[in-house]
N, C-alpha and C. Protein backbone atom coordinates (compact mmCIF):
# COMPACT_ATOMS: atom_id res chain seq x y z
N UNK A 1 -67.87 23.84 82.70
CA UNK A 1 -67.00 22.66 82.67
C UNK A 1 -65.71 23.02 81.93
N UNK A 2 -64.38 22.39 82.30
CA UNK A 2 -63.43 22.78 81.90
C UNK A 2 -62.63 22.36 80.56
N UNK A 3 -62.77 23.33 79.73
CA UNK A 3 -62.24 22.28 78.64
C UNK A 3 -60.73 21.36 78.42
N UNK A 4 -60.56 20.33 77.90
CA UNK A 4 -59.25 20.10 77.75
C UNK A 4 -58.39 20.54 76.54
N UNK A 5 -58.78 21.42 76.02
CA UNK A 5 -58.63 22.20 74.33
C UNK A 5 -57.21 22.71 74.92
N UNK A 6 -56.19 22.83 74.72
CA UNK A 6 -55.11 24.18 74.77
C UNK A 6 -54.94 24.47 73.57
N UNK A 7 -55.08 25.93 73.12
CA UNK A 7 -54.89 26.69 72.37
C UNK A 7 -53.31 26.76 72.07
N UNK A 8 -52.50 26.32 72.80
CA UNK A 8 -50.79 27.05 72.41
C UNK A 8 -50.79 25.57 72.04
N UNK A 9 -51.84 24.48 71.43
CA UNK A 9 -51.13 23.23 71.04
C UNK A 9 -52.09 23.10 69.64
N UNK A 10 -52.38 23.22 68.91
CA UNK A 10 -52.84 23.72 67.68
C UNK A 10 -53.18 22.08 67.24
N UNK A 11 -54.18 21.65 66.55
CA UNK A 11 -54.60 20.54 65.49
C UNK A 11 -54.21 19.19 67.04
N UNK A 12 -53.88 19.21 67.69
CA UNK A 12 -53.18 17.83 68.55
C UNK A 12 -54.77 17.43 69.68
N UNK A 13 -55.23 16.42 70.15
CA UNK A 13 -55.77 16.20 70.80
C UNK A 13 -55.46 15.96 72.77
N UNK A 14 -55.63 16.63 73.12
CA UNK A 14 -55.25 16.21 74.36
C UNK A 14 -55.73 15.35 75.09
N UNK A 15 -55.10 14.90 75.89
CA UNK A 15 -55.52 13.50 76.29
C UNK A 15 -55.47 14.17 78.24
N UNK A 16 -56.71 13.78 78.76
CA UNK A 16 -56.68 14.69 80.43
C UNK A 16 -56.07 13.46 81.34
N UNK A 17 -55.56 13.73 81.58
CA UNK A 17 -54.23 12.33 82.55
C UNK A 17 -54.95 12.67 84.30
N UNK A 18 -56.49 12.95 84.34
CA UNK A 18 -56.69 12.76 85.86
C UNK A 18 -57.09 11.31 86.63
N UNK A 19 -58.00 10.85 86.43
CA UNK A 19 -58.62 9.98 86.94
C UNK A 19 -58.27 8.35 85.97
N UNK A 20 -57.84 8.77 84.81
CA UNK A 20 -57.72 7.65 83.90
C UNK A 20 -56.70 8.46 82.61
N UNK A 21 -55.92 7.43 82.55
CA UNK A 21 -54.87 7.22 80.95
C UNK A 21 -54.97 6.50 79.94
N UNK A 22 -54.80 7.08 78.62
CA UNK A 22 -55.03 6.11 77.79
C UNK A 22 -53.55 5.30 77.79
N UNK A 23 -53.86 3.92 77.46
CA UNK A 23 -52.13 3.11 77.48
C UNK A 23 -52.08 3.55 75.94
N UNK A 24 -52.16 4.20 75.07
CA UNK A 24 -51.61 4.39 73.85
C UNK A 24 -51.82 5.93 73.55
N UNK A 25 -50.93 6.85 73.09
CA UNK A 25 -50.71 8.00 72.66
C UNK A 25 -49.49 8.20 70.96
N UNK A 26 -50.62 8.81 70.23
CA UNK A 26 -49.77 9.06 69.15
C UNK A 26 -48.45 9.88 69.79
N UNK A 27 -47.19 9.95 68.74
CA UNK A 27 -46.48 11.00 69.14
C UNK A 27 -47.16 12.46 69.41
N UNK A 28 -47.50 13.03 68.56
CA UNK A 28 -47.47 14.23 69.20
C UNK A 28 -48.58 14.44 70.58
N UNK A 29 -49.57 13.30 70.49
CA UNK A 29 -50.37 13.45 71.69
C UNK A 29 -49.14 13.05 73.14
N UNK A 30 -48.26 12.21 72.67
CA UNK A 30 -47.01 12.38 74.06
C UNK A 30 -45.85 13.32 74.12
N UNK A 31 -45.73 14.26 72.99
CA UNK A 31 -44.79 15.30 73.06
C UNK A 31 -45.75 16.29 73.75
N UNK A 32 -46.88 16.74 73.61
CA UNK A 32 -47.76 17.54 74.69
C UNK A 32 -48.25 17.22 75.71
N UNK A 33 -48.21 15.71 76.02
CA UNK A 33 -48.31 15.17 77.14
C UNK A 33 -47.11 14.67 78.18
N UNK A 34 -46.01 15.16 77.60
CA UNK A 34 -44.71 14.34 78.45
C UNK A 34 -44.77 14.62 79.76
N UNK A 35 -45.11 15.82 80.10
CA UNK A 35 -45.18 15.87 81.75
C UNK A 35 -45.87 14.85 82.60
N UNK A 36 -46.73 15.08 82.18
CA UNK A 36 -48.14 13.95 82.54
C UNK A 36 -48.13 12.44 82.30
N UNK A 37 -47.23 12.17 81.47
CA UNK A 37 -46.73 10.79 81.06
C UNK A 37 -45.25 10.36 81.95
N UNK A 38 -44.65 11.64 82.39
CA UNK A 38 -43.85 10.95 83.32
C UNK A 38 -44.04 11.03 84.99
N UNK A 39 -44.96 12.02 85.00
CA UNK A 39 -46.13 11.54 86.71
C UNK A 39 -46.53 10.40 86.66
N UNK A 40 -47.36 10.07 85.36
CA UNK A 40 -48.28 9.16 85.79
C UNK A 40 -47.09 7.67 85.68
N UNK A 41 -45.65 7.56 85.41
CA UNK A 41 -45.07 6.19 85.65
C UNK A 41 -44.40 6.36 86.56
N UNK A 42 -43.96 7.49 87.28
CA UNK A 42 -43.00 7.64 88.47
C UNK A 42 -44.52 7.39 89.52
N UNK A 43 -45.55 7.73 89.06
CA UNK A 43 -46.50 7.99 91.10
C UNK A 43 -47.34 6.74 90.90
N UNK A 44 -47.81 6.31 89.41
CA UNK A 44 -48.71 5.10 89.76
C UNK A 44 -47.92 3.48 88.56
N UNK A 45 -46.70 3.89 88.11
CA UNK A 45 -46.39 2.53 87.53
C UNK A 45 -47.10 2.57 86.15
N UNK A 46 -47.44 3.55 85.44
CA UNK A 46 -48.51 3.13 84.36
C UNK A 46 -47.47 3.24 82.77
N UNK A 47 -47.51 2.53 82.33
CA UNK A 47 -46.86 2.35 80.78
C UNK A 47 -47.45 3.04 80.06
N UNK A 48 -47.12 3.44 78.78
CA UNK A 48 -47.47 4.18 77.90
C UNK A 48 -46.68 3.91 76.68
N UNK A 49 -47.33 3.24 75.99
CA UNK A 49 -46.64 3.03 74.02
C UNK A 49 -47.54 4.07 73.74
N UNK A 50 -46.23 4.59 72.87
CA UNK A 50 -46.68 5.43 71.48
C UNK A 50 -46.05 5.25 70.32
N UNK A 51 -47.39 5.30 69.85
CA UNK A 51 -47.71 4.97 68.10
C UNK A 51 -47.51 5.89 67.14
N UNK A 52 -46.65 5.80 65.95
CA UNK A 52 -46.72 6.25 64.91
C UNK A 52 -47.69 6.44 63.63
N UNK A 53 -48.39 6.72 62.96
CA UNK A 53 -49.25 6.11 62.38
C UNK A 53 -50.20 5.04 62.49
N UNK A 54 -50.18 4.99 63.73
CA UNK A 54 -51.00 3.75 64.29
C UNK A 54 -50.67 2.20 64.59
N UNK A 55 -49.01 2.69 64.37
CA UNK A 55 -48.14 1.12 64.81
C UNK A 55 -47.22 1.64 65.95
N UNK A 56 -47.38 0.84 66.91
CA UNK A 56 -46.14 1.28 68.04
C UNK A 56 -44.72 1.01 67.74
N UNK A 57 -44.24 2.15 68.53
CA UNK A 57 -43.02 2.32 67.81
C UNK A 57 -42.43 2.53 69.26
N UNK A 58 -42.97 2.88 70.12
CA UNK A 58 -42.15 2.82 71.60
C UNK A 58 -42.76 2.96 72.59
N UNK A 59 -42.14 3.11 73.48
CA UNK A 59 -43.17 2.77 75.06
C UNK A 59 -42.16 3.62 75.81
N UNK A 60 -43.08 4.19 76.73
CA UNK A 60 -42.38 5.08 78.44
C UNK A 60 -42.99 4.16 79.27
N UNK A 61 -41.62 3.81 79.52
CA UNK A 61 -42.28 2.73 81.28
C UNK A 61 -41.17 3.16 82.41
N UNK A 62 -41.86 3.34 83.44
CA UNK A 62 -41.00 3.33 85.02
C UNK A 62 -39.48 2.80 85.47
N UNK A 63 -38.65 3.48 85.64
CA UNK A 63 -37.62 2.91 85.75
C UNK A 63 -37.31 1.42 86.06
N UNK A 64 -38.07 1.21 87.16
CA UNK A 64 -38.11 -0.06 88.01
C UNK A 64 -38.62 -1.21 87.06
N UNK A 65 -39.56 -0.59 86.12
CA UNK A 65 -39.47 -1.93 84.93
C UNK A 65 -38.93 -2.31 83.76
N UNK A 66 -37.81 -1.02 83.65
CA UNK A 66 -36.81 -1.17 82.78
C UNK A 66 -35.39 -2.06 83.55
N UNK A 67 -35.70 -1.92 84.54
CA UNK A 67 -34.68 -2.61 85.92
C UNK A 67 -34.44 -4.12 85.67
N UNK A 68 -36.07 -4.53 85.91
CA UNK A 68 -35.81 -6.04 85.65
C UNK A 68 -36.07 -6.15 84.79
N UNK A 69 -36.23 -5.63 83.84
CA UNK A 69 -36.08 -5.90 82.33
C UNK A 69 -34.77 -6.67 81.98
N UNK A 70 -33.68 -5.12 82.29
CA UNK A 70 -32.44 -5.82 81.96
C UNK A 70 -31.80 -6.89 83.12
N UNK A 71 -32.59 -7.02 84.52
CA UNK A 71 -31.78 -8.16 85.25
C UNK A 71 -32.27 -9.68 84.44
N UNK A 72 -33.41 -9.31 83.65
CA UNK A 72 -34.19 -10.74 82.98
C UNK A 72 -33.13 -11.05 81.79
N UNK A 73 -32.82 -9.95 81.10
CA UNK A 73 -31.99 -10.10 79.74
C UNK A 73 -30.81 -10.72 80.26
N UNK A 74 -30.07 -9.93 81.65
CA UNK A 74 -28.63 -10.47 81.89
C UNK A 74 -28.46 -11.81 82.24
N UNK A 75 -29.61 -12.58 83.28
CA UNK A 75 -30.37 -13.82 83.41
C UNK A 75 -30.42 -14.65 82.14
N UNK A 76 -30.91 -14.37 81.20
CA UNK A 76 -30.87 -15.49 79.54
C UNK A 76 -29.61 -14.99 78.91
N UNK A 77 -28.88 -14.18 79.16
CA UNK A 77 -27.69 -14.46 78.13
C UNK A 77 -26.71 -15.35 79.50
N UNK A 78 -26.89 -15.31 80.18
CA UNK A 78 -26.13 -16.42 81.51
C UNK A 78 -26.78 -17.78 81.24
N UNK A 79 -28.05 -17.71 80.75
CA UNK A 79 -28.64 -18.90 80.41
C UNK A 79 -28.06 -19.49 79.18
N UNK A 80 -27.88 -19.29 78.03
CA UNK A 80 -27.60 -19.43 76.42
C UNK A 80 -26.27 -19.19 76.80
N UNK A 81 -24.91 -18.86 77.22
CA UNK A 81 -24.07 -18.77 77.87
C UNK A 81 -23.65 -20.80 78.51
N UNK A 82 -24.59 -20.66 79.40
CA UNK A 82 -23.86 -21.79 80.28
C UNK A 82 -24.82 -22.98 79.14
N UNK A 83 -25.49 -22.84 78.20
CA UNK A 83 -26.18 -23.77 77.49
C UNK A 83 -25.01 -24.35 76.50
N UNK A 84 -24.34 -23.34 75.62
CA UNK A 84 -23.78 -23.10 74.75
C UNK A 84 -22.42 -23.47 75.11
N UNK A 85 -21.31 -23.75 76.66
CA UNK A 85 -20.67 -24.27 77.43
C UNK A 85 -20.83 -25.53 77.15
N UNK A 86 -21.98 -26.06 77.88
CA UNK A 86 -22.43 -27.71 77.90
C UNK A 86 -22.55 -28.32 76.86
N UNK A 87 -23.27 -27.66 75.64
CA UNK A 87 -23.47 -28.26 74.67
C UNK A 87 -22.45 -29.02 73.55
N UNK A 88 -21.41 -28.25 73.82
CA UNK A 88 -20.00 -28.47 73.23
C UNK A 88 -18.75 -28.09 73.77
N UNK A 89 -18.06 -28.29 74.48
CA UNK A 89 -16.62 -27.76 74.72
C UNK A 89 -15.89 -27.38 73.61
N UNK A 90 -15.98 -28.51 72.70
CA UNK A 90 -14.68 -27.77 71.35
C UNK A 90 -15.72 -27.06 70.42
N UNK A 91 -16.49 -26.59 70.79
CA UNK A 91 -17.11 -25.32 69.62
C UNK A 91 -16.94 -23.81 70.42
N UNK A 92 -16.57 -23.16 69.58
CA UNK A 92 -16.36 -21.76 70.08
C UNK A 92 -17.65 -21.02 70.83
N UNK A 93 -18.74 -21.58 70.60
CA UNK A 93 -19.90 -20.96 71.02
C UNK A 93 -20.62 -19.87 70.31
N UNK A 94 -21.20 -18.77 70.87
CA UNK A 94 -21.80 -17.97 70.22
C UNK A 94 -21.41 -16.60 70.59
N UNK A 95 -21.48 -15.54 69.34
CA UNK A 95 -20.76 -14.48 70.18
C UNK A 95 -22.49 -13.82 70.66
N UNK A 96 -21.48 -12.57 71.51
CA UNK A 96 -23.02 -12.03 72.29
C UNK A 96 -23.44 -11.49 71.47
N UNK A 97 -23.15 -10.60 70.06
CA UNK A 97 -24.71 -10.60 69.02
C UNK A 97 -25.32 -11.78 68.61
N UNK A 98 -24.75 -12.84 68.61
CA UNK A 98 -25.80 -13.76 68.44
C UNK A 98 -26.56 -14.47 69.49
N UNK A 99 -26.03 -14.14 70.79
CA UNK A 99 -26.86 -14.02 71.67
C UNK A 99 -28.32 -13.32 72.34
N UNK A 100 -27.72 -11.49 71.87
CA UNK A 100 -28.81 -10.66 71.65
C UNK A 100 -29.78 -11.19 70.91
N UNK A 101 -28.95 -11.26 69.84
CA UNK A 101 -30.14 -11.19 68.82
C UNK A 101 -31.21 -11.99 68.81
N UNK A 102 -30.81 -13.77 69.29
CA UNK A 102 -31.71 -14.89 69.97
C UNK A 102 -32.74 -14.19 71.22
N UNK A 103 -32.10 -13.49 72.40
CA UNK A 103 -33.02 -12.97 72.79
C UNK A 103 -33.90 -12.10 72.53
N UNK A 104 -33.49 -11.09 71.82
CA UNK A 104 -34.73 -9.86 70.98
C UNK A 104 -35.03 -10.55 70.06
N UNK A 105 -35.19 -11.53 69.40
CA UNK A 105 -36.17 -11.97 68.53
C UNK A 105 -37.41 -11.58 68.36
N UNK A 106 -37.98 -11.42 67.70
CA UNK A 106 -39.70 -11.13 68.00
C UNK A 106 -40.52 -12.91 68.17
N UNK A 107 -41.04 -13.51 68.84
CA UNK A 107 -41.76 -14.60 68.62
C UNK A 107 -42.40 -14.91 67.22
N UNK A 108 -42.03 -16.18 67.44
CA UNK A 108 -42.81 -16.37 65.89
C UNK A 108 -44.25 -16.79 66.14
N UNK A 109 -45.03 -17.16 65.28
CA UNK A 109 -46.93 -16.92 65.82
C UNK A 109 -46.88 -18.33 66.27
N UNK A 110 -47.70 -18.98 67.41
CA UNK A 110 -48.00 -19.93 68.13
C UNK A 110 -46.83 -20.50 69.19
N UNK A 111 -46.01 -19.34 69.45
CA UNK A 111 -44.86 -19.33 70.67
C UNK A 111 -45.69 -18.64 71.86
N UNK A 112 -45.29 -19.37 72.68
CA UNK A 112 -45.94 -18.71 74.31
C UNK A 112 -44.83 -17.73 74.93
């Protein structure tokens, strides 16, 4: 049986990207896995956060869902935009960091 050990990757665990992926990889388990982490979102769509110490700190996802990502973001600042219009004519409104920043918010706990 074949091992998944590589020797030219010293102390790191490898993770075998055939039949199944884990959705979470420390860094260095995705710096030895980058090949394999960018097959597996270009041929089957699959995400991948990786964790620092055991808190995520970033994610590899597929172009196409970084796509509507930002058509969703450009969508709510057009939203908070034409809100921020209506709501007042003689107020200057909001600039777009305070727009961003309303949208990247993190939720606060018991927000849907």
């Amino acid at each position: 049986m074949p091992s998944a050990f590589n020797a030219d990757i010293p102390c790191v665990h490898i993770s075998v990207y055939t039949s199944f992926m884990d959705d979470t990889l420390t860094i260095r388990e995705f710096r030895a896995s980058l090949a394999r982490v960018v097959d597996a979102a270009v041929e089957d769509g699959h995400v991948t956060v990786v964790t620092r110490g055991g808190i995520p700190v970033g994610a590899f996802v597929p172009t196409y869902m970084l796509d509507k990502l930002e058509d969703w973001e450009d969508e709510q600042l057009g939203r908070i935009a034409a809100q921020a219009i209506a709501d007042d004519r003689t107020d200057p409104g909001k600039s777009l960091t305070d727009m961003y920043a309303e949208i990247l918010q993190e939720p606060t706990s018991g927000a849907a």
